[in-house]
N, C-alpha and C. Protein backbone atom coordinates (compact mmCIF):
# COMPACT_ATOMS: atom_id res chain seq x y z
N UNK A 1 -14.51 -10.61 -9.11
CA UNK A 1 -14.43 -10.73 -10.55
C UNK A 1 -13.63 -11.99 -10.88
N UNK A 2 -14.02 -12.76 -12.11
CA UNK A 2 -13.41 -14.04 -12.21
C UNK A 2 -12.61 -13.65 -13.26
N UNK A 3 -11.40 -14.51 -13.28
CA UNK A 3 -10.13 -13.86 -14.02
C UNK A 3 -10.48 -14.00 -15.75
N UNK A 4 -11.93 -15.19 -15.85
CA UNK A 4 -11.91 -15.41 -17.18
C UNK A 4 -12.96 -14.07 -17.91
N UNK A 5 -13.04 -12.89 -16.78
CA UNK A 5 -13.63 -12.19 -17.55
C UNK A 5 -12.66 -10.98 -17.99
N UNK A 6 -11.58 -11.22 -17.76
CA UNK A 6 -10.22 -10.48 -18.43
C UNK A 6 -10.11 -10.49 -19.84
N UNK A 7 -10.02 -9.19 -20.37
CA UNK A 7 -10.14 -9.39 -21.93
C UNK A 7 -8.39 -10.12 -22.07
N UNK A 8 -7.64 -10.25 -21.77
CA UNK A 8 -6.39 -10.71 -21.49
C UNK A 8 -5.58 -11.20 -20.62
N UNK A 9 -5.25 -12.49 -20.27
CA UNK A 9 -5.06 -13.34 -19.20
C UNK A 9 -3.13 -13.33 -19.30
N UNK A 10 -2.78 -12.66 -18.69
CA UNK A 10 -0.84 -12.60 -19.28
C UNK A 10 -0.40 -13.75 -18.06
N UNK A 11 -1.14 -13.75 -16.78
CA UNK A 11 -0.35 -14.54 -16.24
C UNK A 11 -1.56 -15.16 -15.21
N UNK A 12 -1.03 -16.43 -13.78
CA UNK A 12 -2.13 -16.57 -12.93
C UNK A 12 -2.12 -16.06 -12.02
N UNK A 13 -0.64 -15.13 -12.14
CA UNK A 13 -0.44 -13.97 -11.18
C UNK A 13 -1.40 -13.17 -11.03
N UNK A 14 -2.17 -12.79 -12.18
CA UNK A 14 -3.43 -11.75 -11.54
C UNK A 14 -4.33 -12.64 -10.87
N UNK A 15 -5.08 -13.91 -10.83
CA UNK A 15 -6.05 -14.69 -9.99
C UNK A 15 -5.51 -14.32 -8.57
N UNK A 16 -4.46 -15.09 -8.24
CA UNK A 16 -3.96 -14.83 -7.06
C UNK A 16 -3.67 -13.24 -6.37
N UNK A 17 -3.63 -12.64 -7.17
CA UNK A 17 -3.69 -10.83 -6.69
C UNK A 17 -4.37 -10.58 -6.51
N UNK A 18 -6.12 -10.63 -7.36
CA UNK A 18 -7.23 -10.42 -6.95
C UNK A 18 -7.72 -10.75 -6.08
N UNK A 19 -7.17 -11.83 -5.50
CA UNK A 19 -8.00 -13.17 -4.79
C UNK A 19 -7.41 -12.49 -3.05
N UNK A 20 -6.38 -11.45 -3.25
CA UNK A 20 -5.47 -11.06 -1.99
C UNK A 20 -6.06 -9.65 -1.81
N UNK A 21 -6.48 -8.89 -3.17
CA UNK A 21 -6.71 -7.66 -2.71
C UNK A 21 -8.08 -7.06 -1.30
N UNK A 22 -7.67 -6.02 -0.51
CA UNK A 22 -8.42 -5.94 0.53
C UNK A 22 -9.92 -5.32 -0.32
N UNK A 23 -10.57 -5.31 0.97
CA UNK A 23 -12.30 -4.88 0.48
C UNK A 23 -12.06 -3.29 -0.16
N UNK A 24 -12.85 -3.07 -0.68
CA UNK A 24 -12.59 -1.50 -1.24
C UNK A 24 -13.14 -0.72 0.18
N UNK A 25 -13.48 -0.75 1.22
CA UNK A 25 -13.78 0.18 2.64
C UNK A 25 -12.18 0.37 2.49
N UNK A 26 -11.50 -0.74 2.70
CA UNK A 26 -9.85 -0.65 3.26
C UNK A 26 -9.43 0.52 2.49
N UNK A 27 -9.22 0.72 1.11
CA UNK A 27 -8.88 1.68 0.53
C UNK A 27 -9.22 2.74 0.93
N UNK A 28 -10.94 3.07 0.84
CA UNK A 28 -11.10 4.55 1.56
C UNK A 28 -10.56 4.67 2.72
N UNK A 29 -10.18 4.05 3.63
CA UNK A 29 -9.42 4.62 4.61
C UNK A 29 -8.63 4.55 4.69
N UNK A 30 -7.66 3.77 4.38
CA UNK A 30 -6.20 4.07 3.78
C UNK A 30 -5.95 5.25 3.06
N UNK A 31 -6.83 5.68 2.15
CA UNK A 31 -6.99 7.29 1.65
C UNK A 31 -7.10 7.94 2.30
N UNK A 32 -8.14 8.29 3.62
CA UNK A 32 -8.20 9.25 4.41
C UNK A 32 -6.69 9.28 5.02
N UNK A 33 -6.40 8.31 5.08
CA UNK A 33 -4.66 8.56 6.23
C UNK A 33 -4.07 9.47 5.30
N UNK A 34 -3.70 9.25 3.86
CA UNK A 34 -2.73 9.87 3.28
C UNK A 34 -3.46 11.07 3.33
N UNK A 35 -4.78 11.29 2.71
CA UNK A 35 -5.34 12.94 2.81
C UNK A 35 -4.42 13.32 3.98
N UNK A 36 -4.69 12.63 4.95
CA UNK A 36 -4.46 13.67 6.63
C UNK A 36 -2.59 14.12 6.11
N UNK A 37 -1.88 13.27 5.12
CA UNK A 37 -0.50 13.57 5.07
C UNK A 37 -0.16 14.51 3.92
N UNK A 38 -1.55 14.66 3.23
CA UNK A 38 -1.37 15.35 2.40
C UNK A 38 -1.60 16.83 2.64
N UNK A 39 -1.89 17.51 3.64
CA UNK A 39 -1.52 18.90 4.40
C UNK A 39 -0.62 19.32 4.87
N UNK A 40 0.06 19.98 4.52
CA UNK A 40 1.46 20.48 4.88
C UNK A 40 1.16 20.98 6.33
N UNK A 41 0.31 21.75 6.75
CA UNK A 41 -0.07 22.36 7.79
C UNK A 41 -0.12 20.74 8.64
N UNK A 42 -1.50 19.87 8.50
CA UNK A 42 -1.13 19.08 9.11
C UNK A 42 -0.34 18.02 9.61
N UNK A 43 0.73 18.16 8.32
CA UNK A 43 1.65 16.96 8.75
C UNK A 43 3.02 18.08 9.69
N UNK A 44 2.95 19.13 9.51
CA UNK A 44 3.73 19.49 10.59
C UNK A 44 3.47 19.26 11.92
N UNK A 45 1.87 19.30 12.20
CA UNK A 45 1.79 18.94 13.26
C UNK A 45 1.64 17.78 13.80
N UNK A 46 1.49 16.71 12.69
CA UNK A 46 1.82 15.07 12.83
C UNK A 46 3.28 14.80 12.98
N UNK A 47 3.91 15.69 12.08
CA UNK A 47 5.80 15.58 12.61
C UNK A 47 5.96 15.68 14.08
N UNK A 48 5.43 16.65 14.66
CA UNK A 48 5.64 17.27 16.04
C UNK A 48 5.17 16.46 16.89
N UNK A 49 3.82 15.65 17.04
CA UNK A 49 3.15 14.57 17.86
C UNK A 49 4.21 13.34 17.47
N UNK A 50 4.60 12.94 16.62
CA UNK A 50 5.68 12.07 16.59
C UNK A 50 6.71 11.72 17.61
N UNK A 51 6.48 13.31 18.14
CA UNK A 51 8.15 13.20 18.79
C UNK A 51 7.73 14.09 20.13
N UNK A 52 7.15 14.04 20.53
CA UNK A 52 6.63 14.82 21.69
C UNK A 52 5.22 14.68 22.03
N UNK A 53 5.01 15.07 23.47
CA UNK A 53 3.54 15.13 23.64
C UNK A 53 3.27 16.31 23.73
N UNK A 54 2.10 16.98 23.40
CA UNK A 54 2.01 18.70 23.72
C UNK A 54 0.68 18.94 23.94
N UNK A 55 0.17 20.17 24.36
CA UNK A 55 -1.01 20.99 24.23
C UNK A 55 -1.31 22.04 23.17
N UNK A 56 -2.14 21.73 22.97
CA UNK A 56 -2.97 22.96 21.46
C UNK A 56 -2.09 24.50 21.42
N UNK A 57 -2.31 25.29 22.57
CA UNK A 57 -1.47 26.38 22.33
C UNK A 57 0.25 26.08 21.89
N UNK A 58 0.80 24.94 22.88
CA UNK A 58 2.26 25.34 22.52
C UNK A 58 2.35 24.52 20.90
N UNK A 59 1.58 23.64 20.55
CA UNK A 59 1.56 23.08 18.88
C UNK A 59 1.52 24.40 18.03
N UNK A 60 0.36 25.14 18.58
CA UNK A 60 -0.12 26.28 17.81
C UNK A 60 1.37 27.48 17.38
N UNK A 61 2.12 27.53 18.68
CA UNK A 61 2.94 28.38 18.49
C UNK A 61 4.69 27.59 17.60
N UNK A 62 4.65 26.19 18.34
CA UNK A 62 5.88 25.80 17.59
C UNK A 62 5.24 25.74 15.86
N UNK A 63 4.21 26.01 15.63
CA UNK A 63 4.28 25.42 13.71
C UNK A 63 3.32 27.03 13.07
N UNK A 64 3.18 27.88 14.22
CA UNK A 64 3.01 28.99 13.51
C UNK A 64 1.38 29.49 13.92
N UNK A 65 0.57 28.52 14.30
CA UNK A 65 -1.02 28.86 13.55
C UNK A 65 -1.92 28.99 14.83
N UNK A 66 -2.88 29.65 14.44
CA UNK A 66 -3.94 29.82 15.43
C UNK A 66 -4.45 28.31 16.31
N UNK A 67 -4.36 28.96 17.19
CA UNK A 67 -5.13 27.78 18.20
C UNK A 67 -6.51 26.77 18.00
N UNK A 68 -7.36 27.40 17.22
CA UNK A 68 -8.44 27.18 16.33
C UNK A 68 -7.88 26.43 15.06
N UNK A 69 -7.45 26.81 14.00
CA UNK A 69 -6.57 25.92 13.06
C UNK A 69 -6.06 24.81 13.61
N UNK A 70 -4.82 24.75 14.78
CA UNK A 70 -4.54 23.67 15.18
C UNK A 70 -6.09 22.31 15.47
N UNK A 71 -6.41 23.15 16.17
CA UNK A 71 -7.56 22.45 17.09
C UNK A 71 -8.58 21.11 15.89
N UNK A 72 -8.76 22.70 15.07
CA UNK A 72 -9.35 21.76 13.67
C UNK A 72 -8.63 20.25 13.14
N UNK A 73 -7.28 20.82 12.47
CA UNK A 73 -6.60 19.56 12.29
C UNK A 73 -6.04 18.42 13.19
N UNK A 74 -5.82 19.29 14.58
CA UNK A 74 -6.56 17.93 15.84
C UNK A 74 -7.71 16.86 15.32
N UNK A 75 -8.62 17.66 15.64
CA UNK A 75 -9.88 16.92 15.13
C UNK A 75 -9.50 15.55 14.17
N UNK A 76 -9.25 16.18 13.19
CA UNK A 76 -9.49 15.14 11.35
C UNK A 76 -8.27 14.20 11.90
N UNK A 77 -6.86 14.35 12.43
CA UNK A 77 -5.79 13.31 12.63
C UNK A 77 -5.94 12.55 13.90
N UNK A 78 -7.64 12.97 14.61
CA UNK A 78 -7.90 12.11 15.86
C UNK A 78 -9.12 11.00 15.25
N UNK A 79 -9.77 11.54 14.39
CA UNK A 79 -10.87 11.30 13.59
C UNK A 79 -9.97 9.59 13.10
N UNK A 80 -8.63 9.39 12.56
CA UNK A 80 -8.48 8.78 11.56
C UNK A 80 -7.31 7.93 12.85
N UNK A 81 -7.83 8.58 13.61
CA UNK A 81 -6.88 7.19 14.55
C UNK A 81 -4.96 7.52 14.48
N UNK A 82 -5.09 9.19 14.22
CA UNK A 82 -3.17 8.84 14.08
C UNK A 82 -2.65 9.76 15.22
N UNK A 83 -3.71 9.94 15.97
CA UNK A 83 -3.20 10.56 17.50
C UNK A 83 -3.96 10.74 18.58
N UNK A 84 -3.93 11.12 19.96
CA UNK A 84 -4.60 10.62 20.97
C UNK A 84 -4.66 11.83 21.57
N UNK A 85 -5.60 11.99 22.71
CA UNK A 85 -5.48 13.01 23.68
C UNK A 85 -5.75 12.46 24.90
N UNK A 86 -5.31 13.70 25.86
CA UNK A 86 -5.47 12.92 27.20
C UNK A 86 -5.67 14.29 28.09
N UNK A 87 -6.95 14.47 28.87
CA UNK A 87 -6.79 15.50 29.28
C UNK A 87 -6.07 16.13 31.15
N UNK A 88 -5.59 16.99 31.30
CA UNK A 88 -5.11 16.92 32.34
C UNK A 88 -5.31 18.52 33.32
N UNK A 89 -6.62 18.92 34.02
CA UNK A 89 -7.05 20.44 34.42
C UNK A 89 -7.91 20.64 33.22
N UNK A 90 -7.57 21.78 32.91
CA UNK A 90 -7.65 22.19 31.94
C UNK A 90 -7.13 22.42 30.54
N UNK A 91 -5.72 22.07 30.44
CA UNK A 91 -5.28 21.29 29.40
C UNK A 91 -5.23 20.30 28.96
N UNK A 92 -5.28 19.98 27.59
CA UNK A 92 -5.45 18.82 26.70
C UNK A 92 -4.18 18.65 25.66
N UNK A 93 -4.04 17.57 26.30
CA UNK A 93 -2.06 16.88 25.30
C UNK A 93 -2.69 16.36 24.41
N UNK A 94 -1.89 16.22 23.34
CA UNK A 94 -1.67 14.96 22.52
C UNK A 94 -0.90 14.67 22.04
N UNK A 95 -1.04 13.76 21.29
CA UNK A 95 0.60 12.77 21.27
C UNK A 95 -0.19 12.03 20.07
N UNK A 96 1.38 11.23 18.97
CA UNK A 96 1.15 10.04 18.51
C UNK A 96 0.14 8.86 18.82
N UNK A 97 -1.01 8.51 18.00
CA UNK A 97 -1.22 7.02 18.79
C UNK A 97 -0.48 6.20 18.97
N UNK A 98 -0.59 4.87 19.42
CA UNK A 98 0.28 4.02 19.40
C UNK A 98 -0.33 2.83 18.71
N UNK A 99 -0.40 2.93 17.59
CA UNK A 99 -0.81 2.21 16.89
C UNK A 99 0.48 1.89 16.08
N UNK A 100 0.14 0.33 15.20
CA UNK A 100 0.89 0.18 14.24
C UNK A 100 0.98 1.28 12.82
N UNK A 101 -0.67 1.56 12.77
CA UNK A 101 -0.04 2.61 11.77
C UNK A 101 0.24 3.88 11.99
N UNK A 102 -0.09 4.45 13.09
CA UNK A 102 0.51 5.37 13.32
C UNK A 102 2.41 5.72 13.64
N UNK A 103 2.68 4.49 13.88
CA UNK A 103 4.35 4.25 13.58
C UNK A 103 4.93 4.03 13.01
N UNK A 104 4.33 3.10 11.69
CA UNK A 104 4.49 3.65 10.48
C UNK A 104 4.77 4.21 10.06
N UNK A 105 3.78 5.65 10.01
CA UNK A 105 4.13 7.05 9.19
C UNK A 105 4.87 7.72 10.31
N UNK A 106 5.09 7.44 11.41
CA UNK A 106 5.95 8.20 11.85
C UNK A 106 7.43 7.90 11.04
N UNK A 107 7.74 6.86 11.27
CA UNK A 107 9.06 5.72 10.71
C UNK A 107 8.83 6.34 8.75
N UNK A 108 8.07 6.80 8.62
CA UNK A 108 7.73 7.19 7.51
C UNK A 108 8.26 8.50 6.94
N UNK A 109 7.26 9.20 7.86
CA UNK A 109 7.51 10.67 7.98
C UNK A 109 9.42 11.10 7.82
N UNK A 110 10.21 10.29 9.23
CA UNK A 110 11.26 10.73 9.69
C UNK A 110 12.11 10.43 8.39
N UNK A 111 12.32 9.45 7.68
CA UNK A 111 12.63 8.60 6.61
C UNK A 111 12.84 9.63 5.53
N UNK A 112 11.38 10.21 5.38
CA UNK A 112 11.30 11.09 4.12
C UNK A 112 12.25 12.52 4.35
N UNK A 113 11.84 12.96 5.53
CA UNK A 113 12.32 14.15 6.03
C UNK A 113 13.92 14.23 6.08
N UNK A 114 14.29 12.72 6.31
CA UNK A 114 15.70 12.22 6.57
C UNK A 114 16.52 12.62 7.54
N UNK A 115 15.54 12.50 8.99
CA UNK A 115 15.64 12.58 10.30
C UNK A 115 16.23 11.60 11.05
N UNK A 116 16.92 11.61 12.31
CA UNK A 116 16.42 10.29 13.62
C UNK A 116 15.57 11.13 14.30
N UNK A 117 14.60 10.31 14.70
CA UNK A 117 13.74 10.56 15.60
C UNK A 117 14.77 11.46 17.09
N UNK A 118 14.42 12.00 17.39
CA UNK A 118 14.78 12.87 18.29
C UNK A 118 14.48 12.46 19.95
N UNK A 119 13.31 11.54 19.53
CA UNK A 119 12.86 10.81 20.96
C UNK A 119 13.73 9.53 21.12
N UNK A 120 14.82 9.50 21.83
CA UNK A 120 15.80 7.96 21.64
C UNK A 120 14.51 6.72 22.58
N UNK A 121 13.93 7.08 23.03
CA UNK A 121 13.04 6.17 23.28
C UNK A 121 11.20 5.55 23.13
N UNK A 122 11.11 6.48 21.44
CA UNK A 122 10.41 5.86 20.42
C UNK A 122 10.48 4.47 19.89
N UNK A 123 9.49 3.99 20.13
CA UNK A 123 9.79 2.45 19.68
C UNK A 123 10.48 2.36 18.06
N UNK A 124 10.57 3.66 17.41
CA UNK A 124 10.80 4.34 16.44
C UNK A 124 11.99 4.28 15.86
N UNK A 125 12.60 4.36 17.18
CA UNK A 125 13.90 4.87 16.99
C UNK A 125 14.95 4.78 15.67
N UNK A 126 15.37 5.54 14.74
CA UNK A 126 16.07 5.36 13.92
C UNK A 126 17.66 4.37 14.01
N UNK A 127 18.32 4.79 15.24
CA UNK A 127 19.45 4.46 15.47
C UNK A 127 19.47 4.03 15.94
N UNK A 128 18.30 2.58 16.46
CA UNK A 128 18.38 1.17 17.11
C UNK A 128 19.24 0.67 16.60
C-alpha cells in the first residue's frame, strides 16, 4: 500500500513502518505460537519441556492429565516447532527445541511466571 493512499499522513514514520512490516504468512504463524501459549494445559507442559527432558507418561503425571491429552498437545507444540522428540526403546522424550524461538518463550515463560530457570545450564539461564 502506498502511503499516499492514507486518508491522513501524520508522519513518514508510517512509509518506513510499512515498508518493514513482515509478509502477513509471518503473522499467522506467529499466531499459531501464541495459540500454543494460550492453553493453560499446554503451556504447563511447555513450562516443563523448558526445563527438563521427559516422556509422555511422566509429563502426563507431573501436570495431572491423561497420557492421550498430553500426547495430543505434544502433537500441536511439535507441529509449531517449540519442541522435539527423540526416541529411545520404546520410549519417546521430549524436550524444548532449540531454536531461537523456542528460547524465547522459554526466557519468556520464566519472566512471566517470575522464575530462574531451574536448569543452571540452559542457555536460558536467568542468573547468568
Amino acid at each position: 500500500m502506498d502511503i499516499k493512499d492514507f486518508p491522513h499522513i501524520h508522519s513518514e514514520n508510517l512509509k518506513s513502518v510499512l515498508n518493514a512490516m513482515p509478509k502477513s504468512e509471518y503473522f499467522s504463524e506467529t499466531s499459531g505460537i501464541f495459540q500454543q501459549l494460550g492453553d493453560p494445559s499446554r503451556l504447563r507442559i511447555l513450562w516443563l519441556l523448558c526445563h527438563c527432558e521427559e516422556c509422555v507418561i511422566n509429563i502426563a503425571a507431573a501436570v495431572g492429565m491423561t497420557t492421550a491429552a498430553v500426547s495430543h498437545h505434544l502433537r500441536t507444540l511439535k507441529l509449531h516447532n517449540l519442541v522435539t522428540s527423540r526416541r529411545s526403546g520404546k520410549e519417546v522424550y521430549y524436550k524444548l527445541s532449540d531454536t531461537n524461538k523456542a528460547n524465547l518463550i522459554h526466557q519468556m515463560i520464566d519472566d512471566l511466571f517470575e522464575v530462574t530457570c531451574p536448569n543452571s545450564e540452559h542457555p536460558n539461564h536467568l542468573n547468568d
